[in-house]
Protein backbone atom coordinates (compact mmCIF):
# COMPACT_ATOMS: atom_id res chain seq x y z
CA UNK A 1 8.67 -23.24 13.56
CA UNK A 2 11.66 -22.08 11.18
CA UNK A 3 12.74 -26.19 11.60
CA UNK A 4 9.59 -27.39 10.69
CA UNK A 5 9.37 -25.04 7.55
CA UNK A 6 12.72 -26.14 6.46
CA UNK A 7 11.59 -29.73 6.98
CA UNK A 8 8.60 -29.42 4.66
CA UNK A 9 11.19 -27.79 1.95
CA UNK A 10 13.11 -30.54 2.19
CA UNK A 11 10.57 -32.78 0.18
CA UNK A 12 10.00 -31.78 -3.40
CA UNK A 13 5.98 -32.78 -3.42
CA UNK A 14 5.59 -30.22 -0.73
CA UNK A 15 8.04 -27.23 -2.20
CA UNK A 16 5.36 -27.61 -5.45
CA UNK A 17 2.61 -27.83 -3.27
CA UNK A 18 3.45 -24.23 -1.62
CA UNK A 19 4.28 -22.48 -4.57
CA UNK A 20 1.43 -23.33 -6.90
CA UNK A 21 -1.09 -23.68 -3.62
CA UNK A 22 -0.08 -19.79 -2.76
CA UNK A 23 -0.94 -18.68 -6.00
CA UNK A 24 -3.63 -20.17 -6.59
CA UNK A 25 -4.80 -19.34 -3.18
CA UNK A 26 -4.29 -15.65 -4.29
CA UNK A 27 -5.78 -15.47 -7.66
CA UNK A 28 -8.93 -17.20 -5.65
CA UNK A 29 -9.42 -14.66 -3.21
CA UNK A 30 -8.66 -11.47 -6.19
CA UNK A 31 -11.24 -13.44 -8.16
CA UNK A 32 -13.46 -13.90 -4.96
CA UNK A 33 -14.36 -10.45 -4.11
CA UNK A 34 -16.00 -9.78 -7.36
CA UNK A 35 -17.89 -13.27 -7.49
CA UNK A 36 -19.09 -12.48 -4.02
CA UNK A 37 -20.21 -8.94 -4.30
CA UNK A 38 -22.04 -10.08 -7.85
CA UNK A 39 -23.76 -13.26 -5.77
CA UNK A 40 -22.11 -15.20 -8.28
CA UNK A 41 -20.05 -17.20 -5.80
CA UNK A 42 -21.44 -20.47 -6.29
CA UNK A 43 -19.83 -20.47 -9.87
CA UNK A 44 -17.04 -21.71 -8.41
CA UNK A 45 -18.42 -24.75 -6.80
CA UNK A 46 -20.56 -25.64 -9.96
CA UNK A 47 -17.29 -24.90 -11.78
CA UNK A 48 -15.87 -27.32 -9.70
CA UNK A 49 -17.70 -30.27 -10.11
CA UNK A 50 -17.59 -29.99 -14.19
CA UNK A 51 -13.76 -30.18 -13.54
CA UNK A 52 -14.53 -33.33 -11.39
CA UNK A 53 -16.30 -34.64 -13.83
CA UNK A 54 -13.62 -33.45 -16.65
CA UNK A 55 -11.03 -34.87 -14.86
CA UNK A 56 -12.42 -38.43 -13.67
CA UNK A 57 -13.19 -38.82 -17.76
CA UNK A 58 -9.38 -37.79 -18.51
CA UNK A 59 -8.73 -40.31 -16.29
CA UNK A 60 -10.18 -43.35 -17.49
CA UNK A 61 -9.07 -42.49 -21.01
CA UNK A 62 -5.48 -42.26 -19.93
CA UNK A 63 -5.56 -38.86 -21.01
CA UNK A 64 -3.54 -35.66 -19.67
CA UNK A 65 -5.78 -33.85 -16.86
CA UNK A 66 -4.73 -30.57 -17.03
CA UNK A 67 -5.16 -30.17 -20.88
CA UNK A 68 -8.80 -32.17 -21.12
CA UNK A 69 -9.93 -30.39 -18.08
CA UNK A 70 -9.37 -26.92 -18.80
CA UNK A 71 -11.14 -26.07 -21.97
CA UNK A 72 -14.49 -28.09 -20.63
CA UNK A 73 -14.53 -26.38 -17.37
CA UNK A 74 -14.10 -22.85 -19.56
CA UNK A 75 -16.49 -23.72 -22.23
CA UNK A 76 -18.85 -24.46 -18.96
CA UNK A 77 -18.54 -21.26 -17.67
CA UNK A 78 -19.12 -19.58 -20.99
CA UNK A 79 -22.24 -22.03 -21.12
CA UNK A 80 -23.30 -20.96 -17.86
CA UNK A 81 -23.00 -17.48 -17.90
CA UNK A 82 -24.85 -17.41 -21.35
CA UNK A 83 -27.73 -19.33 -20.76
CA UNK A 84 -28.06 -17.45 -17.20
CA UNK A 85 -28.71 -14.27 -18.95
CA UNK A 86 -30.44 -15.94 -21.95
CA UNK A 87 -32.83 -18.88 -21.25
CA UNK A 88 -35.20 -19.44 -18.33
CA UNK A 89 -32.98 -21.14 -16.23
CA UNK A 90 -31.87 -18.63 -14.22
CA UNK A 91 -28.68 -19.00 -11.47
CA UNK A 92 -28.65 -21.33 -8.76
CA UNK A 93 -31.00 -23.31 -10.66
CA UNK A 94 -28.54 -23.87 -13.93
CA UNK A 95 -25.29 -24.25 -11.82
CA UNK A 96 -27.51 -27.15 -10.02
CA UNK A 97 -28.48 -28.81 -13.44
CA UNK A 98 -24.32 -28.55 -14.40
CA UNK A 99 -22.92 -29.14 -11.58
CA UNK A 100 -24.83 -32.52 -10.26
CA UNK A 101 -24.77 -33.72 -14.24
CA UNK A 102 -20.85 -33.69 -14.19
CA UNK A 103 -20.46 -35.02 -11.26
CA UNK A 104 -22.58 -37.69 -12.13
CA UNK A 105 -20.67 -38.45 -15.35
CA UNK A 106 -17.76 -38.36 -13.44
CA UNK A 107 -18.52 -41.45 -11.15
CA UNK A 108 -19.88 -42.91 -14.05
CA UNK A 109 -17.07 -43.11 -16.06
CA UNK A 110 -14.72 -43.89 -13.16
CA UNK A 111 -16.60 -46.49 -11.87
CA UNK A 112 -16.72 -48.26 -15.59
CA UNK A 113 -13.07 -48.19 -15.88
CA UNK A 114 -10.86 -48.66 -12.71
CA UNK A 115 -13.70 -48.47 -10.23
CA UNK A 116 -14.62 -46.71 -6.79
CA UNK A 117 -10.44 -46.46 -5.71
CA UNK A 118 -8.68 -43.87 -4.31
CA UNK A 119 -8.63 -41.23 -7.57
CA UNK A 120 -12.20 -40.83 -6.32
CA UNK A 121 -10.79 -39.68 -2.85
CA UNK A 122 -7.94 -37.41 -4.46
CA UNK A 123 -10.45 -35.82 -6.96
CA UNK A 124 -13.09 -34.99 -4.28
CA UNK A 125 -11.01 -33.98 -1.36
CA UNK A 126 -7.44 -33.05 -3.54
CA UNK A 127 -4.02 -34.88 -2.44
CA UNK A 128 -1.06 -32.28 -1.96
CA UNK A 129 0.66 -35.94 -4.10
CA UNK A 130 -1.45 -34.88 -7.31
CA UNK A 131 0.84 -31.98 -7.69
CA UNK A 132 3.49 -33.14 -10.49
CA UNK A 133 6.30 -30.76 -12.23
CA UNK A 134 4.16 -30.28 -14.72
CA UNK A 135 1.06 -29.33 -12.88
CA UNK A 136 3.23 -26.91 -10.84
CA UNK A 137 4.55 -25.00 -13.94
CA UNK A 138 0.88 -24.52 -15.88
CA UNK A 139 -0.12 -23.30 -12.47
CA UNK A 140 3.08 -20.54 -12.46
CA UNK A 141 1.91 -19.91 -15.95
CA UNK A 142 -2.14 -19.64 -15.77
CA UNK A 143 -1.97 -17.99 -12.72
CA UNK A 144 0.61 -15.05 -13.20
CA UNK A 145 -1.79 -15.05 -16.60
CA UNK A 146 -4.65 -14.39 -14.20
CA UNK A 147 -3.13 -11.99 -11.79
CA UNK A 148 -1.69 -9.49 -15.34
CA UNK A 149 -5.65 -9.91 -16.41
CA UNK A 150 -6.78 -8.65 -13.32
CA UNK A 151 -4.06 -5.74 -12.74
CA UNK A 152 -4.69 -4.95 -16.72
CA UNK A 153 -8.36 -4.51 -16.10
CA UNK A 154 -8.94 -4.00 -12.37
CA UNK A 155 -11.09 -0.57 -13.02
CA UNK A 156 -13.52 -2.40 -15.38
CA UNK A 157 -14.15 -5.32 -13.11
CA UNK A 158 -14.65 -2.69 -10.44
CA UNK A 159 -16.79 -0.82 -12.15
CA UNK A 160 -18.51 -4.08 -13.23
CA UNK A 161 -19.13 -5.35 -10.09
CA UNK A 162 -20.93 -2.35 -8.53
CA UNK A 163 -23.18 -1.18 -10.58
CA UNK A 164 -23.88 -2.84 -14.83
CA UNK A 165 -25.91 -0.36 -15.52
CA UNK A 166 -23.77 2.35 -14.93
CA UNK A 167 -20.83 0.26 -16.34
CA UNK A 168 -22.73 0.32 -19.60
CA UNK A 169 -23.89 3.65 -19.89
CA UNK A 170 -20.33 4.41 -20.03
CA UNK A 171 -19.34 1.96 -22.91
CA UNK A 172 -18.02 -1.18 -20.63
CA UNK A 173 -18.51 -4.45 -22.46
CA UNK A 174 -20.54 -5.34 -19.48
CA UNK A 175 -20.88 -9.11 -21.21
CA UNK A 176 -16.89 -9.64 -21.89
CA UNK A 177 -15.84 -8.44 -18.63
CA UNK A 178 -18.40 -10.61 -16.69
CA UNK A 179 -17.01 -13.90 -19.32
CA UNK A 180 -13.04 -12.81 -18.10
CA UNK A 181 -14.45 -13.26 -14.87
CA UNK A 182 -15.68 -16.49 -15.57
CA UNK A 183 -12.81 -17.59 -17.47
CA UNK A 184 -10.34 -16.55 -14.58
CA UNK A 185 -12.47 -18.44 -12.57
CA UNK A 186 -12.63 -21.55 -14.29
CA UNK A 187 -9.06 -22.00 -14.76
CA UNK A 188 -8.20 -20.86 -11.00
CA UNK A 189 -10.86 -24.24 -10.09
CA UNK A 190 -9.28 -26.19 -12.56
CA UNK A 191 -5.77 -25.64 -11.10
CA UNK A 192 -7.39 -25.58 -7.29
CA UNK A 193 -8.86 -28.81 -7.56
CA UNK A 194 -5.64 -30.70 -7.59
CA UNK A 195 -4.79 -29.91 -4.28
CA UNK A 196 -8.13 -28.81 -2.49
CA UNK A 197 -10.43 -31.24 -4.27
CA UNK A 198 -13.93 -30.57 -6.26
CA UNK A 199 -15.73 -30.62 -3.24
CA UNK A 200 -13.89 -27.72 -0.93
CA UNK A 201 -12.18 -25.53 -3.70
CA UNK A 202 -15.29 -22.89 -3.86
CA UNK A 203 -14.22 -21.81 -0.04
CA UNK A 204 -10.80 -20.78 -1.47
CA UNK A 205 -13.41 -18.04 -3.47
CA UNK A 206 -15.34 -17.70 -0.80
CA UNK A 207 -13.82 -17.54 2.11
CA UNK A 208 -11.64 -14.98 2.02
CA UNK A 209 -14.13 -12.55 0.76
CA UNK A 210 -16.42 -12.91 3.18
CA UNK A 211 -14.16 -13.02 5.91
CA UNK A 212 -12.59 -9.62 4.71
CA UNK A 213 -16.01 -7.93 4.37
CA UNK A 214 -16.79 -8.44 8.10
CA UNK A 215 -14.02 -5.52 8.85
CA UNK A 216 -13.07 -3.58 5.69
CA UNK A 217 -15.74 -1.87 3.31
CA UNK A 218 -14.11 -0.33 0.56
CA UNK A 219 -13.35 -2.33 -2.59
CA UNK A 220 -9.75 -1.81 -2.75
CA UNK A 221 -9.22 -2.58 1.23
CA UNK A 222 -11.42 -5.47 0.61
CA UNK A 223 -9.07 -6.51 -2.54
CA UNK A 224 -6.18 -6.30 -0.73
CA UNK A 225 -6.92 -8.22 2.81
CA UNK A 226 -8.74 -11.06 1.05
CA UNK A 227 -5.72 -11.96 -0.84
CA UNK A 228 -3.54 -11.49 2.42
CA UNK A 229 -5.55 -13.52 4.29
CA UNK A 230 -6.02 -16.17 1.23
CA UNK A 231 -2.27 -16.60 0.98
CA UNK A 232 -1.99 -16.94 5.11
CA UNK A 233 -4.90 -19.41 5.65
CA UNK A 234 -3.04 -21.43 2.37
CA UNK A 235 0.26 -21.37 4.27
CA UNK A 236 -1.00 -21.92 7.76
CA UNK A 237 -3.35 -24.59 6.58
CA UNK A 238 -0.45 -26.78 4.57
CA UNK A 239 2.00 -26.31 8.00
CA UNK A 240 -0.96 -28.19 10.04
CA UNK A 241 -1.62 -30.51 7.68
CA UNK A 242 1.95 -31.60 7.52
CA UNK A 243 2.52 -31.29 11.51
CA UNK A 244 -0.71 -33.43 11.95
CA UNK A 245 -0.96 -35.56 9.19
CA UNK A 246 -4.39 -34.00 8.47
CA UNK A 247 -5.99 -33.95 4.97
CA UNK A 248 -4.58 -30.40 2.67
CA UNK A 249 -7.75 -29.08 1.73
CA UNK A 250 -9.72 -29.10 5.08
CA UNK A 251 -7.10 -28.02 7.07
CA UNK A 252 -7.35 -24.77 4.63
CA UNK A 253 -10.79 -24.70 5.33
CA UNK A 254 -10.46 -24.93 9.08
CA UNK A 255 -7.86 -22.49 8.89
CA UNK A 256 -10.26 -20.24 6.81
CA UNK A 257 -13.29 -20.23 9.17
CA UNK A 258 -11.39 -19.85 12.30
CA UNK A 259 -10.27 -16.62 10.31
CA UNK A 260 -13.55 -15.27 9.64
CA UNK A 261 -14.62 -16.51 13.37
CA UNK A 262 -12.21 -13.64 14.73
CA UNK A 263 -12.93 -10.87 12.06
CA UNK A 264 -16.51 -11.22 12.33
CA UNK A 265 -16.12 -11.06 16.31
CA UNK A 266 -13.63 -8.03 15.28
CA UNK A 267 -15.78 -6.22 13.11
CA UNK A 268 -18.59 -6.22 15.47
CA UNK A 269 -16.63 -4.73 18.02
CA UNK A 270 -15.69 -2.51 15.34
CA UNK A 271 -19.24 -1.19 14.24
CA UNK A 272 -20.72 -1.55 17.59
């Protein structure tokens, strides 16, 4: 095991895969919980497929990724939040209408410029080769950004999360802490996408909330063994992948369910 670890360091492409993979893998599952509990989970995925769609047009204008991609997929989660609470359009329904429309421009705009190749592959499914210097350090950056963000204002989110009303009533910008959320959110997808791909970097959110859920119950335990397990799956996940020459992203997601295969099995023998 030890030898094959050391193998995998040996190639730069996969030393920047593991470090900006595990934190991104971490802010995920922090950002998870909350998106979970709030039935807000399928942000990420619409989230997702606006960065696909950011991406694919950064793309055929020879344009840098990271810094086209990133303010679209936050104004879209600003967008969706506010027309959620504002219009009549309500959830799943408005993440649909988003989320199908970028992917759609996406293709489009591919397709009219270097056609259905393999960029469509890496954006959909990720390709632990998309990971450059340079995508490796805004990750280090954005993400220790999201993890002080969280720490800073972990009592407000929690407080958030549970109950609005209450949140409120006791002065909480309900509205600006539910946007941070979103805005963590969209820049976690943004940087997850790389390597996982548009169409599996929701279960990075999702997964590990869930899973954690079927054994622990308060917040905090919750908190802390989704981004354990997040960070494990990530790590177990990339060592398969490399071993078998499987795809990155759903040898994470294997690795994921098999998880929440043995702590739902464990939490039932728990509660029995």
């Amino acid at each position: 095991m030890f030898e094959l670890l050391r193998e995998m360091l040996n190639y730069p492409f996969m030393a920047r895969a593991l470090v900006a993979g595990g934190l991104i893998a971490l802010c995920a599952s922090l950002l998870g919980v909350s998106l979970v509990l709030k039935r807000y989970s399928m942000i990420g995925d619409g989230l997702s497929h606006v960065s696909f769609g950011a991406l694919a047009v950064a793309t055929a204008l020879n344009a840098a990724p990271l810094q086209v991609s990133i303010p679209v997929v936050v104004a879209a989660a600003f967008l969706m939040l506010r027309l959620s609470e504002n219009s009549r359009i309500k959830g799943d329904a408005l993440i649909a209408l988003i989320s199908t429309g970028s992917l759609a421009v996406g293709i489009m705009a591919l397709s009219l410029t270097r056609g259905m190749n393999v960029d469509v592959y890496n954006f959909l499914f990720g390709s632990i080769l998309a990971m450059g210097r340079g995508d490796v350090l805004v990750s280090v950056v954005l993400s220790a950004v999201v993890l002080v963000l969280y720490a800073l204002f972990y009592s407000k989110i929690f407080a958030v999360t549970f109950d609005e009303c209450f949140a409120r009533a006791t002065g909480i910008k309900v509205g600006a802490y539910n946007l941070l959320i979103a805005l963590l959110t969209a820049v976690t997808v943004v940087l997850g996408m790389r390597l996982m791909g548009a169409l599996l970097i929701s279960s990075m959110i999702i997964f590990p909330a869930l899973t954690s859920m079927r054994v622990f119950k308060s917040y905090k335990s919750v908190v802390l063994s989704s981004a354990a397990l997040s960070v494990i799956c990530f790590f177990v996940g990339i060592v398969i992948s490399y071993a078998w020459a499987t795809p990155v992203g759903a040898s994470i997601v294997v690795v994921n369910i098999l998880a929440f295969l043995v702590f739902f099995a464990a939490g039932h023998i728990k509660y029995r």
